[in-house]
C-alpha atoms as a PDB file:
ATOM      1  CA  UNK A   1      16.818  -8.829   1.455  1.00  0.00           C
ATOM      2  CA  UNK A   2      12.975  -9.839   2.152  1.00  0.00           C
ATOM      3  CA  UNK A   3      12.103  -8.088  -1.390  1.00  0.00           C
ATOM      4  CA  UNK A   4      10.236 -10.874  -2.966  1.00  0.00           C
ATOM      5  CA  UNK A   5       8.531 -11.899   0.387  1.00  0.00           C
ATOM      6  CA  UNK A   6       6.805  -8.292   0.798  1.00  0.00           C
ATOM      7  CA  UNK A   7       6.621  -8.278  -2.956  1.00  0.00           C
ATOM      8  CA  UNK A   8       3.904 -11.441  -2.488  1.00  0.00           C
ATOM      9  CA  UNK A   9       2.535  -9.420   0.537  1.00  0.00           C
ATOM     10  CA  UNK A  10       1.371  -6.353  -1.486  1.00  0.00           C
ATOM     11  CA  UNK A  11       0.423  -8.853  -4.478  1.00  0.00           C
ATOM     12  CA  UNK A  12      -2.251 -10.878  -2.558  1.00  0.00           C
ATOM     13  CA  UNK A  13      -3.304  -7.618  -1.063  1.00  0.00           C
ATOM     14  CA  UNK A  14      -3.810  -5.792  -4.721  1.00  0.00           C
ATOM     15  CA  UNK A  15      -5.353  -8.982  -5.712  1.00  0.00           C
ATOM     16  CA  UNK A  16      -7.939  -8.716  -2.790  1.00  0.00           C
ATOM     17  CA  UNK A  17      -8.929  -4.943  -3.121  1.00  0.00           C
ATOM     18  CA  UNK A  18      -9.507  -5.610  -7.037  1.00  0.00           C
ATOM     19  CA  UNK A  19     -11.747  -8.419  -6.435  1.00  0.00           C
ATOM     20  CA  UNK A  20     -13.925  -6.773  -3.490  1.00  0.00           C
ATOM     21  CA  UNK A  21     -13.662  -2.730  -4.180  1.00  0.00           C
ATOM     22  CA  UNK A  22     -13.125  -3.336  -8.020  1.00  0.00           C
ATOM     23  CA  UNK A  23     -10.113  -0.799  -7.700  1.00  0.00           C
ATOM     24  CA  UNK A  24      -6.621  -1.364  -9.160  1.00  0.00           C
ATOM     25  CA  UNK A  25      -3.418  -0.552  -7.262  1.00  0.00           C
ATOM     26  CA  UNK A  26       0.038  -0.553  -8.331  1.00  0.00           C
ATOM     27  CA  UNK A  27       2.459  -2.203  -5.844  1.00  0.00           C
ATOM     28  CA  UNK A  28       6.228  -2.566  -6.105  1.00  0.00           C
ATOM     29  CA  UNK A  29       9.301  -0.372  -5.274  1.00  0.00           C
ATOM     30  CA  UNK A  30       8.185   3.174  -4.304  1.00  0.00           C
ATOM     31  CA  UNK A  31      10.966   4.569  -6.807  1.00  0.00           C
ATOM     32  CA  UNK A  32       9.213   2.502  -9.177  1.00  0.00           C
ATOM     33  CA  UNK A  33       5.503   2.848  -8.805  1.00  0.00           C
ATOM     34  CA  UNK A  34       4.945   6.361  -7.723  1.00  0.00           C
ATOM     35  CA  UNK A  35       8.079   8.404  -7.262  1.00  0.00           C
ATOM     36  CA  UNK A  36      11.413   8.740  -5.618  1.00  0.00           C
ATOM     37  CA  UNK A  37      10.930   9.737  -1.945  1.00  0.00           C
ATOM     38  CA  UNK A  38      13.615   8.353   0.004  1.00  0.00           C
ATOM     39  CA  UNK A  39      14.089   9.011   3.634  1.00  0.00           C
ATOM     40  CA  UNK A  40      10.716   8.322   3.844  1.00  0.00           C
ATOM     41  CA  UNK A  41       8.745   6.849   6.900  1.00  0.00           C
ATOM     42  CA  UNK A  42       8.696   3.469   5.311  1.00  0.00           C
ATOM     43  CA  UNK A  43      12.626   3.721   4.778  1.00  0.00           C
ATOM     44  CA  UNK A  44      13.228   4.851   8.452  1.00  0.00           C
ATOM     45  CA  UNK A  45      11.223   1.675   9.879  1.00  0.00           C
ATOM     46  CA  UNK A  46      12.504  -0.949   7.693  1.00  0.00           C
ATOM     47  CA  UNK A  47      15.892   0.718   9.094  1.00  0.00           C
ATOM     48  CA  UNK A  48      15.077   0.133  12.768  1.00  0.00           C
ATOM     49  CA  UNK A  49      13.925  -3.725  11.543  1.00  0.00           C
ATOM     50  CA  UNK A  50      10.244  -3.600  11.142  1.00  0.00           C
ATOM     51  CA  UNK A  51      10.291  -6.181   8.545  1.00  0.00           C
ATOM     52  CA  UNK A  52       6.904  -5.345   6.937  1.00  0.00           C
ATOM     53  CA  UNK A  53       7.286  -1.552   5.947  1.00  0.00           C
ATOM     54  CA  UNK A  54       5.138  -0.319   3.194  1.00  0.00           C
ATOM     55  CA  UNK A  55       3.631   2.739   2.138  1.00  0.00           C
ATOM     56  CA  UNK A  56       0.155   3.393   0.589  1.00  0.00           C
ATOM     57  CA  UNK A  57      -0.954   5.794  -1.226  1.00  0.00           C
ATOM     58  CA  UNK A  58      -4.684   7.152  -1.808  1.00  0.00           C
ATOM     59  CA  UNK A  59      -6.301   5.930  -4.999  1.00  0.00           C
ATOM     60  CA  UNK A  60      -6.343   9.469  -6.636  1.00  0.00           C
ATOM     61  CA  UNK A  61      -5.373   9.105 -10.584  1.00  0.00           C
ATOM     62  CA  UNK A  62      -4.120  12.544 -10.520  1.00  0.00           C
ATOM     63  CA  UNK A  63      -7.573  14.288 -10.359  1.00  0.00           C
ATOM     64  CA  UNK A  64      -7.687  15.402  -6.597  1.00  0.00           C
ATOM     65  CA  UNK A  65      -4.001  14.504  -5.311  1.00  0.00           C
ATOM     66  CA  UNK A  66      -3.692  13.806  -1.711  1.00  0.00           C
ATOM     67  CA  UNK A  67      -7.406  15.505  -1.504  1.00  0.00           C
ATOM     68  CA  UNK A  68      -9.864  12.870  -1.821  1.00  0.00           C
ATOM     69  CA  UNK A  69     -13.246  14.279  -1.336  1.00  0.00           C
ATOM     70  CA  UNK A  70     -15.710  12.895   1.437  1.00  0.00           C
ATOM     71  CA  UNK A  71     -17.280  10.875  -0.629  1.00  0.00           C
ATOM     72  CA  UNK A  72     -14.170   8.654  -1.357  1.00  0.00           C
ATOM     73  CA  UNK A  73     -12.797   8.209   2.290  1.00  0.00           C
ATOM     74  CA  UNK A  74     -14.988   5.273   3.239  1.00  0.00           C
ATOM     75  CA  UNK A  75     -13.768   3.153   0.279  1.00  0.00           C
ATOM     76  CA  UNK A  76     -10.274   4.256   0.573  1.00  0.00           C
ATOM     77  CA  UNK A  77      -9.856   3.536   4.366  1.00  0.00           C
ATOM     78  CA  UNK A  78     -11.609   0.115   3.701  1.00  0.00           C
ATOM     79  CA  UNK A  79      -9.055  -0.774   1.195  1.00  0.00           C
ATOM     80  CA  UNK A  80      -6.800   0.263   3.297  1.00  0.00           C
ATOM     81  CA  UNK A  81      -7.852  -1.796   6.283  1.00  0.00           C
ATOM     82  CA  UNK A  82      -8.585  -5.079   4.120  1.00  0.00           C
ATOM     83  CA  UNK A  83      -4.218  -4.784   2.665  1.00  0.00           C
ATOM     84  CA  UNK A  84      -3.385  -4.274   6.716  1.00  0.00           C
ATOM     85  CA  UNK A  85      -5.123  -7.094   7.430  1.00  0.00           C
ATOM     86  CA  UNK A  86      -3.565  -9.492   4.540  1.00  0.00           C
ATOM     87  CA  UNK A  87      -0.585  -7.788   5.639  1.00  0.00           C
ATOM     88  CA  UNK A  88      -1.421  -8.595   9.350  1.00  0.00           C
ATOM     89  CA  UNK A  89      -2.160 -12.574   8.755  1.00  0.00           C
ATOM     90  CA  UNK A  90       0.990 -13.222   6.928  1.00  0.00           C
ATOM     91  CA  UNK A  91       2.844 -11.815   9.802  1.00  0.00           C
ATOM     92  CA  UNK A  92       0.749 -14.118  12.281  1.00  0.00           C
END
Protein backbone atom coordinates (compact mmCIF):
# COMPACT_ATOMS: atom_id res chain seq x y z
CA UNK A 1 0.00 0.00 0.00
CA UNK A 2 3.04 2.55 0.76
CA UNK A 3 4.54 1.48 -2.84
CA UNK A 4 5.00 4.85 -4.30
CA UNK A 5 6.13 6.39 -0.90
CA UNK A 6 9.25 3.87 -0.62
CA UNK A 7 9.38 4.08 -4.37
CA UNK A 8 10.47 8.08 -3.77
CA UNK A 9 12.61 6.74 -0.81
CA UNK A 10 14.97 4.56 -2.94
CA UNK A 11 14.71 7.33 -5.83
CA UNK A 12 16.26 10.24 -3.82
CA UNK A 13 18.64 7.71 -2.45
CA UNK A 14 19.84 6.41 -6.17
CA UNK A 15 19.84 9.99 -7.03
CA UNK A 16 22.32 10.76 -4.11
CA UNK A 17 24.84 7.80 -4.57
CA UNK A 18 25.03 8.80 -8.46
CA UNK A 19 25.84 12.27 -7.74
CA UNK A 20 28.55 11.63 -4.84
CA UNK A 21 30.06 7.90 -5.69
CA UNK A 22 29.27 8.35 -9.50
CA UNK A 23 27.65 4.75 -9.30
CA UNK A 24 24.24 3.80 -10.76
CA UNK A 25 21.73 1.61 -8.91
CA UNK A 26 18.60 0.16 -9.99
CA UNK A 27 15.73 0.51 -7.46
CA UNK A 28 12.17 -0.79 -7.73
CA UNK A 29 10.36 -4.12 -7.00
CA UNK A 30 12.91 -6.87 -6.16
CA UNK A 31 10.98 -9.24 -8.73
CA UNK A 32 11.64 -6.53 -11.01
CA UNK A 33 15.14 -5.25 -10.63
CA UNK A 34 17.17 -8.21 -9.68
CA UNK A 35 15.24 -11.43 -9.31
CA UNK A 36 12.39 -13.23 -7.70
CA UNK A 37 13.30 -14.05 -4.06
CA UNK A 38 10.30 -14.04 -2.08
CA UNK A 39 10.20 -14.97 1.52
CA UNK A 40 12.95 -12.90 1.78
CA UNK A 41 14.12 -10.83 4.90
CA UNK A 42 12.68 -7.70 3.44
CA UNK A 43 9.24 -9.61 2.87
CA UNK A 44 9.23 -11.02 6.50
CA UNK A 45 9.68 -7.35 8.05
CA UNK A 46 7.37 -5.46 5.96
CA UNK A 47 5.05 -8.48 7.28
CA UNK A 48 5.57 -7.73 10.98
CA UNK A 49 4.93 -3.71 9.90
CA UNK A 50 8.30 -2.22 9.52
CA UNK A 51 7.11 0.18 7.02
CA UNK A 52 10.51 0.95 5.40
CA UNK A 53 11.79 -2.59 4.27
CA UNK A 54 14.23 -2.68 1.48
CA UNK A 55 16.90 -4.74 0.32
CA UNK A 56 20.30 -3.77 -1.23
CA UNK A 57 22.32 -5.39 -3.13
CA UNK A 58 26.26 -4.98 -3.74
CA UNK A 59 27.15 -3.06 -6.87
CA UNK A 60 28.70 -6.17 -8.64
CA UNK A 61 27.63 -6.12 -12.58
CA UNK A 62 27.99 -9.76 -12.65
CA UNK A 63 31.86 -9.84 -12.54
CA UNK A 64 32.48 -10.93 -8.82
CA UNK A 65 28.79 -11.77 -7.52
CA UNK A 66 28.25 -11.40 -3.90
CA UNK A 67 32.33 -11.33 -3.73
CA UNK A 68 33.40 -7.89 -3.94
CA UNK A 69 37.07 -7.71 -3.49
CA UNK A 70 38.72 -5.50 -0.65
CA UNK A 71 39.24 -2.92 -2.63
CA UNK A 72 35.47 -2.24 -3.29
CA UNK A 73 34.08 -2.57 0.36
CA UNK A 74 34.79 0.99 1.43
CA UNK A 75 32.74 2.48 -1.45
CA UNK A 76 30.07 -0.04 -1.22
CA UNK A 77 29.43 0.29 2.59
CA UNK A 78 29.52 4.16 2.07
CA UNK A 79 26.81 3.95 -0.42
CA UNK A 80 25.25 1.96 1.63
CA UNK A 81 25.34 4.16 4.70
CA UNK A 82 24.55 7.51 2.67
CA UNK A 83 20.73 5.41 1.18
CA UNK A 84 20.24 4.45 5.20
CA UNK A 85 20.60 7.71 6.03
CA UNK A 86 18.12 9.30 3.22
CA UNK A 87 16.19 6.44 4.24
CA UNK A 88 16.63 7.39 7.98
CA UNK A 89 15.57 11.32 7.54
CA UNK A 90 12.43 10.61 5.72
CA UNK A 91 11.40 8.43 8.53
CA UNK A 92 12.32 11.32 11.11
Amino acid sequence: PNHNELFEVVKEASTKIRRYYRNNYKYGPGAKTIYLAPGGSDDWAYNLGIKYSFTFELQDRGRYGFLLPPSFIPQACNEALLATKVTALHVI
